[in-house]
Protein backbone atom coordinates (compact mmCIF):
# COMPACT_ATOMS: atom_id res chain seq x y z
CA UNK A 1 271.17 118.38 166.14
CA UNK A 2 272.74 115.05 166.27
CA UNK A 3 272.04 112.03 168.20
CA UNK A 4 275.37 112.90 170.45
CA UNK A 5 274.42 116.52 171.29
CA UNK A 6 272.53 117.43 174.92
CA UNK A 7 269.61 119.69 174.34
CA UNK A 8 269.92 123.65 175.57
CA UNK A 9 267.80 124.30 178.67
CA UNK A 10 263.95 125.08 177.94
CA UNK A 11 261.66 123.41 175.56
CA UNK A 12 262.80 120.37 173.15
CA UNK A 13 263.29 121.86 169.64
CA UNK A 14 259.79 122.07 167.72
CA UNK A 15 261.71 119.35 165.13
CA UNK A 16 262.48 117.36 167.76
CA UNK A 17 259.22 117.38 169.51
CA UNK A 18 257.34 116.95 166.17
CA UNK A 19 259.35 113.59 165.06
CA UNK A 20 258.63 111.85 168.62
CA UNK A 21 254.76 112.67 168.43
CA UNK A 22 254.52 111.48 164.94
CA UNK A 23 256.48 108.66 165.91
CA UNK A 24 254.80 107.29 169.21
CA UNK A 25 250.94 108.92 169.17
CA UNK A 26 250.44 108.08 165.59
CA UNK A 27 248.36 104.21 164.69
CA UNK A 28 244.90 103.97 165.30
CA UNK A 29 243.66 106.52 167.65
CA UNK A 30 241.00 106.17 170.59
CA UNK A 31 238.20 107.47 169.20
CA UNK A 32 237.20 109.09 172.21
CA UNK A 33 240.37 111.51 171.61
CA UNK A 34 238.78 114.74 169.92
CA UNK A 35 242.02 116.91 170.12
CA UNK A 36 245.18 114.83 171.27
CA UNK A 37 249.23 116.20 170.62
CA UNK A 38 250.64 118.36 168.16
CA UNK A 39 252.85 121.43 168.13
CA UNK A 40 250.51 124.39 168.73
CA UNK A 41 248.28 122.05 171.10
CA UNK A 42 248.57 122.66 174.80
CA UNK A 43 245.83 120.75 176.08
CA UNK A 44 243.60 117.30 175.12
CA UNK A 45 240.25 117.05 174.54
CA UNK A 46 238.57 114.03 175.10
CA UNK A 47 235.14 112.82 174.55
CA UNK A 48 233.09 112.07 177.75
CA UNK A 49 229.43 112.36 176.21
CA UNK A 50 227.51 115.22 176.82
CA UNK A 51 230.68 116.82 177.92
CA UNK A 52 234.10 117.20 176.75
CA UNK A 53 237.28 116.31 179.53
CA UNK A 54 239.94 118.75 178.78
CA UNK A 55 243.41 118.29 180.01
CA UNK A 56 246.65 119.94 180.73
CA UNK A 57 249.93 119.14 182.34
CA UNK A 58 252.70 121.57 182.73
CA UNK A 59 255.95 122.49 185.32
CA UNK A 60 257.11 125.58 186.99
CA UNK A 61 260.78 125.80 185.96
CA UNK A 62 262.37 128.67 185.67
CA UNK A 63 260.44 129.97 189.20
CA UNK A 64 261.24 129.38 192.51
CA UNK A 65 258.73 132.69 194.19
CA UNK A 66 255.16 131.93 194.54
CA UNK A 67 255.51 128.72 191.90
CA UNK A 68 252.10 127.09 193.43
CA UNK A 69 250.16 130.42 191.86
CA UNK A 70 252.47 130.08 189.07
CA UNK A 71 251.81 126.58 188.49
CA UNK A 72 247.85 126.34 189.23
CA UNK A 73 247.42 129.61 186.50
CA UNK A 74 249.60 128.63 183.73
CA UNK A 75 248.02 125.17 183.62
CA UNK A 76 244.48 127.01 184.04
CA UNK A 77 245.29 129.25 180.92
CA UNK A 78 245.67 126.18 178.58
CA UNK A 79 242.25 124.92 179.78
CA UNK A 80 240.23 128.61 179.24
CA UNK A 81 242.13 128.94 175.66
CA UNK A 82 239.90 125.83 174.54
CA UNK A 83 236.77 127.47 175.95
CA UNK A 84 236.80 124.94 179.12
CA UNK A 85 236.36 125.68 182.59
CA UNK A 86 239.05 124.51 185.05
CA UNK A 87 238.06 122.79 187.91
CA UNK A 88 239.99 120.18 188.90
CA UNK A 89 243.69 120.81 189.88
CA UNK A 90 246.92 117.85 190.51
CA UNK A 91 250.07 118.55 191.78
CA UNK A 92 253.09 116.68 192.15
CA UNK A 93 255.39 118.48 194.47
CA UNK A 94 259.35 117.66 194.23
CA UNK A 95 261.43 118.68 197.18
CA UNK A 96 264.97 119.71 197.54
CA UNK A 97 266.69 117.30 200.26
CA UNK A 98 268.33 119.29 203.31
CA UNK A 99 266.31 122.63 202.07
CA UNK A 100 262.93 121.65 203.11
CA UNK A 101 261.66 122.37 206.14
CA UNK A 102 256.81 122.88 206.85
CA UNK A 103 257.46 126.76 206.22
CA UNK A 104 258.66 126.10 202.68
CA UNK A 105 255.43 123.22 201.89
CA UNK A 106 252.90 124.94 203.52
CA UNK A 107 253.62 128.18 201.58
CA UNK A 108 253.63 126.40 198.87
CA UNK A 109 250.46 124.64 199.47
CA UNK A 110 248.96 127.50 200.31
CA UNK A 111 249.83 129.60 197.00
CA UNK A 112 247.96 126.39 195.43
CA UNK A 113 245.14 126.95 197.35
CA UNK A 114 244.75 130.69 196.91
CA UNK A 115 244.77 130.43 192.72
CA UNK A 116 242.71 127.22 193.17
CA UNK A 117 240.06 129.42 194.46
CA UNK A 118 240.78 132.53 192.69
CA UNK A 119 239.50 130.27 189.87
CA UNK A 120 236.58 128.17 191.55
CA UNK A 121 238.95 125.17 190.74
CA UNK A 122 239.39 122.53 193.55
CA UNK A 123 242.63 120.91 194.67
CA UNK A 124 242.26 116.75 194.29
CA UNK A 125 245.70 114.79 194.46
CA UNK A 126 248.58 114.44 193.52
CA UNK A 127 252.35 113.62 194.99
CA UNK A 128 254.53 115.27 196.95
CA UNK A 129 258.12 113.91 198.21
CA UNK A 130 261.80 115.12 199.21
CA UNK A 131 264.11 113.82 196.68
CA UNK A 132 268.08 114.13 196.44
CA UNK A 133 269.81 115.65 193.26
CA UNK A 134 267.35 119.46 193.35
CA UNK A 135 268.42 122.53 194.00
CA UNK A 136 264.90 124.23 194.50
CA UNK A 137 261.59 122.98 194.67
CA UNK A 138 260.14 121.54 191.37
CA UNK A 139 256.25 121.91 191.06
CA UNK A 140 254.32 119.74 187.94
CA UNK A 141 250.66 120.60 187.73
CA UNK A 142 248.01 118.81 186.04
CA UNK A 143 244.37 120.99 185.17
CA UNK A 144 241.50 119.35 184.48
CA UNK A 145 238.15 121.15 182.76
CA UNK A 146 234.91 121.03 180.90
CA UNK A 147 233.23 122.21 178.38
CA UNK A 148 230.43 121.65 176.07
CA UNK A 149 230.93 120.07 172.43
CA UNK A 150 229.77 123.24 171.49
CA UNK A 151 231.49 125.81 173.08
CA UNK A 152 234.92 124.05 172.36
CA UNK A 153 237.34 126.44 170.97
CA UNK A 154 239.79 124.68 168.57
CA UNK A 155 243.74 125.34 169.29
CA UNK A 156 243.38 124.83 165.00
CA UNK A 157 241.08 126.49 164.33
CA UNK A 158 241.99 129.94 162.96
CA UNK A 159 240.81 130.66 159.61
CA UNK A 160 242.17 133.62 156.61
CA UNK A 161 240.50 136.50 157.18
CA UNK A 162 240.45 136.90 161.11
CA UNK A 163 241.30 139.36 163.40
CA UNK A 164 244.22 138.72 165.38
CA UNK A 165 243.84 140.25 168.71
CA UNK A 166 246.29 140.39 172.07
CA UNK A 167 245.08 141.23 175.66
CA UNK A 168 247.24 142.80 177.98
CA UNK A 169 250.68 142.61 176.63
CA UNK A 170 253.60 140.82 175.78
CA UNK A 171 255.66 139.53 178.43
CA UNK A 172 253.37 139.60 181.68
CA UNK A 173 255.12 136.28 182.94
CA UNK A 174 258.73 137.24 181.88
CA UNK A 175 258.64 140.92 183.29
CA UNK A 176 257.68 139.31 186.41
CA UNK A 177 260.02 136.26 186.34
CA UNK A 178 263.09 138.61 185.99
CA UNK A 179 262.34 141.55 188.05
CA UNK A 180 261.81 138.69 190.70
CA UNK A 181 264.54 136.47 189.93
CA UNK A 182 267.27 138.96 188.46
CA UNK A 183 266.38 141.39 190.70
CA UNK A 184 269.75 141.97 192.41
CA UNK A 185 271.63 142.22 189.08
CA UNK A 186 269.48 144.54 187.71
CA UNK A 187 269.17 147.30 190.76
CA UNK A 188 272.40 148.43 189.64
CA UNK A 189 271.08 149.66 186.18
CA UNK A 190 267.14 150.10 186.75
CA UNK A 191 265.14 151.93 189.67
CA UNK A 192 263.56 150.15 192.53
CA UNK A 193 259.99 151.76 191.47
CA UNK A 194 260.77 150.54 188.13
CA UNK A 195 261.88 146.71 189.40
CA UNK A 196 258.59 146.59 192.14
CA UNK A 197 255.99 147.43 189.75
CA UNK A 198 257.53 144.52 187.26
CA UNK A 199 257.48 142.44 190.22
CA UNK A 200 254.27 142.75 190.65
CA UNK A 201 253.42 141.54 187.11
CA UNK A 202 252.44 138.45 188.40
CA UNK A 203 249.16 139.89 190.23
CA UNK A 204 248.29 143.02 187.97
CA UNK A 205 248.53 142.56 185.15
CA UNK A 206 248.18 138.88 186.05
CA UNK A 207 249.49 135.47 183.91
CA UNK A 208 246.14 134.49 183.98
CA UNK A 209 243.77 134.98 181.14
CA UNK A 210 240.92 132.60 182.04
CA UNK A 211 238.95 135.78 182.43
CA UNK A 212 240.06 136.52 179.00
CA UNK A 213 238.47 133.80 177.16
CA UNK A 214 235.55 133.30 178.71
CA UNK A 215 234.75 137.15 178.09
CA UNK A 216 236.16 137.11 174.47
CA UNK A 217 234.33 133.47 173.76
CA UNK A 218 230.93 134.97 175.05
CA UNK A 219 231.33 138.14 172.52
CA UNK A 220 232.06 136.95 169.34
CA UNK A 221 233.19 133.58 166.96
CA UNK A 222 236.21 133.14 168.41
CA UNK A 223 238.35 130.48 166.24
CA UNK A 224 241.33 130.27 167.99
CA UNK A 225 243.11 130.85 171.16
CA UNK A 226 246.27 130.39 172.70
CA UNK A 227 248.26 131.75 175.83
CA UNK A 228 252.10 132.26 174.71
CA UNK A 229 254.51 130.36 177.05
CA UNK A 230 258.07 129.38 176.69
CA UNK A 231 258.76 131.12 173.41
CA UNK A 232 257.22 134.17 174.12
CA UNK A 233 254.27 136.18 172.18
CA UNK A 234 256.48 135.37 168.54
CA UNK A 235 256.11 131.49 169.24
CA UNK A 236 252.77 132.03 170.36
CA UNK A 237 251.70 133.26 166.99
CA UNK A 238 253.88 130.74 165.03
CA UNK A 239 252.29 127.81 167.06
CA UNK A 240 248.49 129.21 166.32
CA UNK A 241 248.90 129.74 162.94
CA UNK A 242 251.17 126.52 161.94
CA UNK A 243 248.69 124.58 164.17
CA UNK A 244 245.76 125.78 161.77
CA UNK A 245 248.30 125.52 158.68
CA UNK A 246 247.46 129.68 157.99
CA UNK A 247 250.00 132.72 158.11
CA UNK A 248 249.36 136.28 159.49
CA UNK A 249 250.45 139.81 158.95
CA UNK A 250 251.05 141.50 162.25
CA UNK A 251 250.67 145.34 162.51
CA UNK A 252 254.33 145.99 164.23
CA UNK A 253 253.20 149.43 165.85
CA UNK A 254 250.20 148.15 167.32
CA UNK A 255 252.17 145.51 169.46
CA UNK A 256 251.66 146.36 173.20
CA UNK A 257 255.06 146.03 174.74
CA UNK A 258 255.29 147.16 178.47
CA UNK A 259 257.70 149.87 179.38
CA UNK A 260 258.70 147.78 182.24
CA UNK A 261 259.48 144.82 180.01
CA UNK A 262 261.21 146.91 177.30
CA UNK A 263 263.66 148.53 180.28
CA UNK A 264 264.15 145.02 181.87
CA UNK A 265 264.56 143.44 178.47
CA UNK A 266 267.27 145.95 177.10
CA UNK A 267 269.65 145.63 180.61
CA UNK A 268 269.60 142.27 180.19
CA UNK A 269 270.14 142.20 176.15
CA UNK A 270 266.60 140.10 175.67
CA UNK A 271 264.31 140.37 172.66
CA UNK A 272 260.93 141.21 174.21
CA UNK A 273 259.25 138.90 171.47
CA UNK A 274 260.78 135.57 172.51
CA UNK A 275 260.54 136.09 176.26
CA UNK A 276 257.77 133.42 178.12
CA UNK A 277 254.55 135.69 177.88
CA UNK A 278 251.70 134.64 179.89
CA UNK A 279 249.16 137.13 180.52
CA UNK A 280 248.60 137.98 177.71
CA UNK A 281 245.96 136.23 175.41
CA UNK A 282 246.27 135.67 171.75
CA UNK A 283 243.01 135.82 169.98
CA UNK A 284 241.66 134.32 166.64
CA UNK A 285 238.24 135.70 165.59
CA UNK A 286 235.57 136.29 163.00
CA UNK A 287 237.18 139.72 161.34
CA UNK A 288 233.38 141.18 161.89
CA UNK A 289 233.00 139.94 165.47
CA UNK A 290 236.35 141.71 166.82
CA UNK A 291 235.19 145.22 167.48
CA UNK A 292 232.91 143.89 169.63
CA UNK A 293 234.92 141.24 171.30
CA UNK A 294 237.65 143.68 172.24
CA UNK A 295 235.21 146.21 173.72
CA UNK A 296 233.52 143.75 175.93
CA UNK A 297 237.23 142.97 177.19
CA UNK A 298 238.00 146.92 177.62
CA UNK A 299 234.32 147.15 179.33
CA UNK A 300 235.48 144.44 182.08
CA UNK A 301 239.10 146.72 182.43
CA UNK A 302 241.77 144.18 180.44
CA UNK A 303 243.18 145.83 177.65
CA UNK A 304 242.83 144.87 174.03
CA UNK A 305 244.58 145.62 170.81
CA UNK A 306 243.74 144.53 167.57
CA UNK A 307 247.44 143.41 166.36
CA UNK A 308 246.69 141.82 162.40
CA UNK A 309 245.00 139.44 160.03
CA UNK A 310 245.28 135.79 159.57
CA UNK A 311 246.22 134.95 155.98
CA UNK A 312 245.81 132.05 153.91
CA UNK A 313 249.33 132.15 152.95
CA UNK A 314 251.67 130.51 155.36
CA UNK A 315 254.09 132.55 157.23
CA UNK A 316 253.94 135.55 159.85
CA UNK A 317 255.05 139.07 158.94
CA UNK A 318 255.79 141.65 160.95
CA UNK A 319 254.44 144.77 158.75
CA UNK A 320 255.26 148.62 159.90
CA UNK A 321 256.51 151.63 158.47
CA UNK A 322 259.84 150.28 157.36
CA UNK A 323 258.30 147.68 155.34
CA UNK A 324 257.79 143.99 156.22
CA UNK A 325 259.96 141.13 157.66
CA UNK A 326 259.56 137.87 158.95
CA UNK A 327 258.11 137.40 162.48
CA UNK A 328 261.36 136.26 164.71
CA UNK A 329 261.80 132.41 165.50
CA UNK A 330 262.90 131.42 168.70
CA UNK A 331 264.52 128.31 169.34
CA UNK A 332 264.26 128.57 172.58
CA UNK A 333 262.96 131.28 175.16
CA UNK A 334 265.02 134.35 175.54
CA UNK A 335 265.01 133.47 179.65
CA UNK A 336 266.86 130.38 179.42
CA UNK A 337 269.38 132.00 177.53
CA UNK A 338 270.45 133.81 181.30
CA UNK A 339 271.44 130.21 182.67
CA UNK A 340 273.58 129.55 179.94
C-alpha cells in the first residue's frame, strides 16, 4: 500500500502494524516489560515482583447489541490466554450526540456490570462522554490481571511437536454478530429458528473462554494460547505460530464449523475461516498432555477437538483427503468486507 492510500475498515495490515512497532517500541526496553508488542501478542506482561500485571486494551466495533458484555469478555479472553486472572476492568464510553438519552448508558453500564461479575472482575474507571461525528456508541475497554511468574502462559511459546487443540468452534463471535446485526437481510433466505439460535451465540456457546484456559492450563503443559479475533480462527493460527516462529499441519475434517455459521456464512458469501471467532480457544500443548487436557474440558461440558500438530517448519497447512494446501490468509476479517 502506498503512503497515499486510506486503509480498508478493520485491523491495520499485519505489514503495516509490524513496521510501526519495530519502529517506535524498539531502543532499550524497561526491564520490567516481560512480554510487550508484537504481531501474535494481545496482551503485556509486566513485572510487578511476586506477581506479574497483565494488560489488555481493545474496542467493540463492529457491535452496537449488548457491546458492554461484548467489550468486558473479549478484553477478558486476552488476559485468561496468558494464564492471568482478570480482575480489574476500564472503560471509556463514546457517545453518539442527539442519540443518547439514560436508557441507552445505563444499559450499557449495566451489560458491563453483568460480565464484570460473571467473571469476579470489578469495574474501576474510566471515561465516558457524548461526542459529535458517531453514529452509534463506541465502547474501548481496558482488562487488567494477574498471574504468577510461573503460571504465565507465553503468547510464543508453542513448540514442534504439540497438539493443536480448538474449544467450541469457529466463529462463536461472528455467528452471533451477523445473525444480530444482518438479521433483517438474512430472514429472507434463512429460518427464524435458524437466525435465534445464532443469535444467541453470544451466551451459549459464549465469546468467552476464560473458563477455557484456566481448565486447559490446570490439565496439562500448555505452551500457547490464543483467542482468534478480527481475522477469524485462520489468523488465529497464523498469529500463534508466526509469534513462536513454528508452522502447523491442521487436520481439515476435524475443524468444528457450526451449522449455524456455515448457513449464515454461505447467504452472505463469507469464508467461515476468516470471520472474527471468539469463543473459541486455540490451544498449544505438550503432544502427551492433550488427551487429558481435552477431557477435563469435555468433563466441565465445552467441547474439544484435537485439530493438528505444530511443526518446526514454518507455514500452516490445511491437510484432508484431497491433499494439502496452504491455510487461507486474511487481510482483513471477512465481516468488514459487508460495510464495504
Amino acid at each position: 500500500m502506498n503512503d497515499t492510500a486510506f486503509y480498508p475498515i478493520g485491523k491495520l495490515p499485519q505489514a503495516a502494524l509490524l513496521r510501526l512497532l519495530t519502529k517506535y517500541t524498539g531502543g532499550a526496553a524497561d526491564p520490567r516489560v516481560i512480554l510487550g508488542p508484537g504481531v501474535g501478542r494481545d496482551a503485556a506482561v509486566l513485572d510487578f515482583g511476586e506477581r506479574y500485571l497483565v494488560a489488555k486494551s481493545d474496542p467493540i466495533t463492529f457491535a452496537t447489541d449488548e457491546i458492554g458484555w461484548y467489550c468486558v469478555h473479549v478484553n477478558a479472553n486476552d488476559i485468561a490466554c496468558l494464564g492471568a486472572q482478570p480482575r480489574w476492568f476500564l472503560a471509556t464510553l463514546l457517545l453518539p450526540s442527539g442519540k443518547s438519552d439514560q436508557a441507552l448508558v445505563e444499559r450499557i453500564f449495566a451489560q458491563i456490570a453483568d460480565a464484570c461479575a460473571d467473571l469476579g472482575a470489578t469495574l474501576v474507571g474510566g471515561h465516558t462522554e457524548v461526542t459529535h461525528g458517531l453514529e452509534r456508541p463506541l465502547l474501548m475497554g481496558t482488562m487488567l490481571g494477574d498471574v504468577s511468574p510461573e503460571a504465565l502462559v507465553r503468547s510464543d511459546g508453542a513448540r514442534p511437536g504439540d497438539a493443536l487443540l480448538l474449544t467450541k468452534g469457529i466463529a462463536v463471535e461472528g455467528t452471533a454478530l451477523l445473525a444480530r446485526e444482518w438479521g433483517a437481510t438474512l430472514r429472507a433466505t434463512l429460518a427464524p429458528e435458524l437466525l435465534e439460535r445464532a443469535a444467541g451465540f453470544l451466551h451459549a456457546p459464549g465469546i468467552s473462554v476464560v473458563r477455557d484456559a484456566t481448565l486447559a492450563a490446570a490439565a496439562g503443559r500448555v505452551h500457547a494460547m490464543h483467542d482468534p479475533t478480527e481475522g477469524g480462527f485462520a489468523t488465529g493460527v497464523w498469529e500463534l505460530t508466526e509469534a513462536a516462529g513454528v508452522g502447523a499441519c491442521l487436520d481439515a475434517p476435524a475443524l468444528p464449523i457450526y451449522p449455524e455459521t456455515r448457513a449464515l456464512c454461505a447467504a452472505l458469501g463469507l469464508d467461515p475461516l476468516g470471520l472474527i471467532a471468539s469463543g473459541a480457544l486455540l490451544i498449544a500443548a505438550d503432544a502427551a498432555d492433550a488427551p487429558a487436557i481435552a477431557a477435563r474440558l469435555q468433563a466441565e461440558g465445552i467441547p474439544v477437538a484435537i485439530i493438528g500438530t505444530v511443526t518446526a517448519e514454518p507455514g500452516v497447512r490445511l491437510c484432508g483427503p484431497e491433499g494439502e494446501r496452504s491455510l487461507p490468509r486474511f487481510a482483513r476479517d471477512e465481516l468488514a468486507r459487508l460495510y464495504d
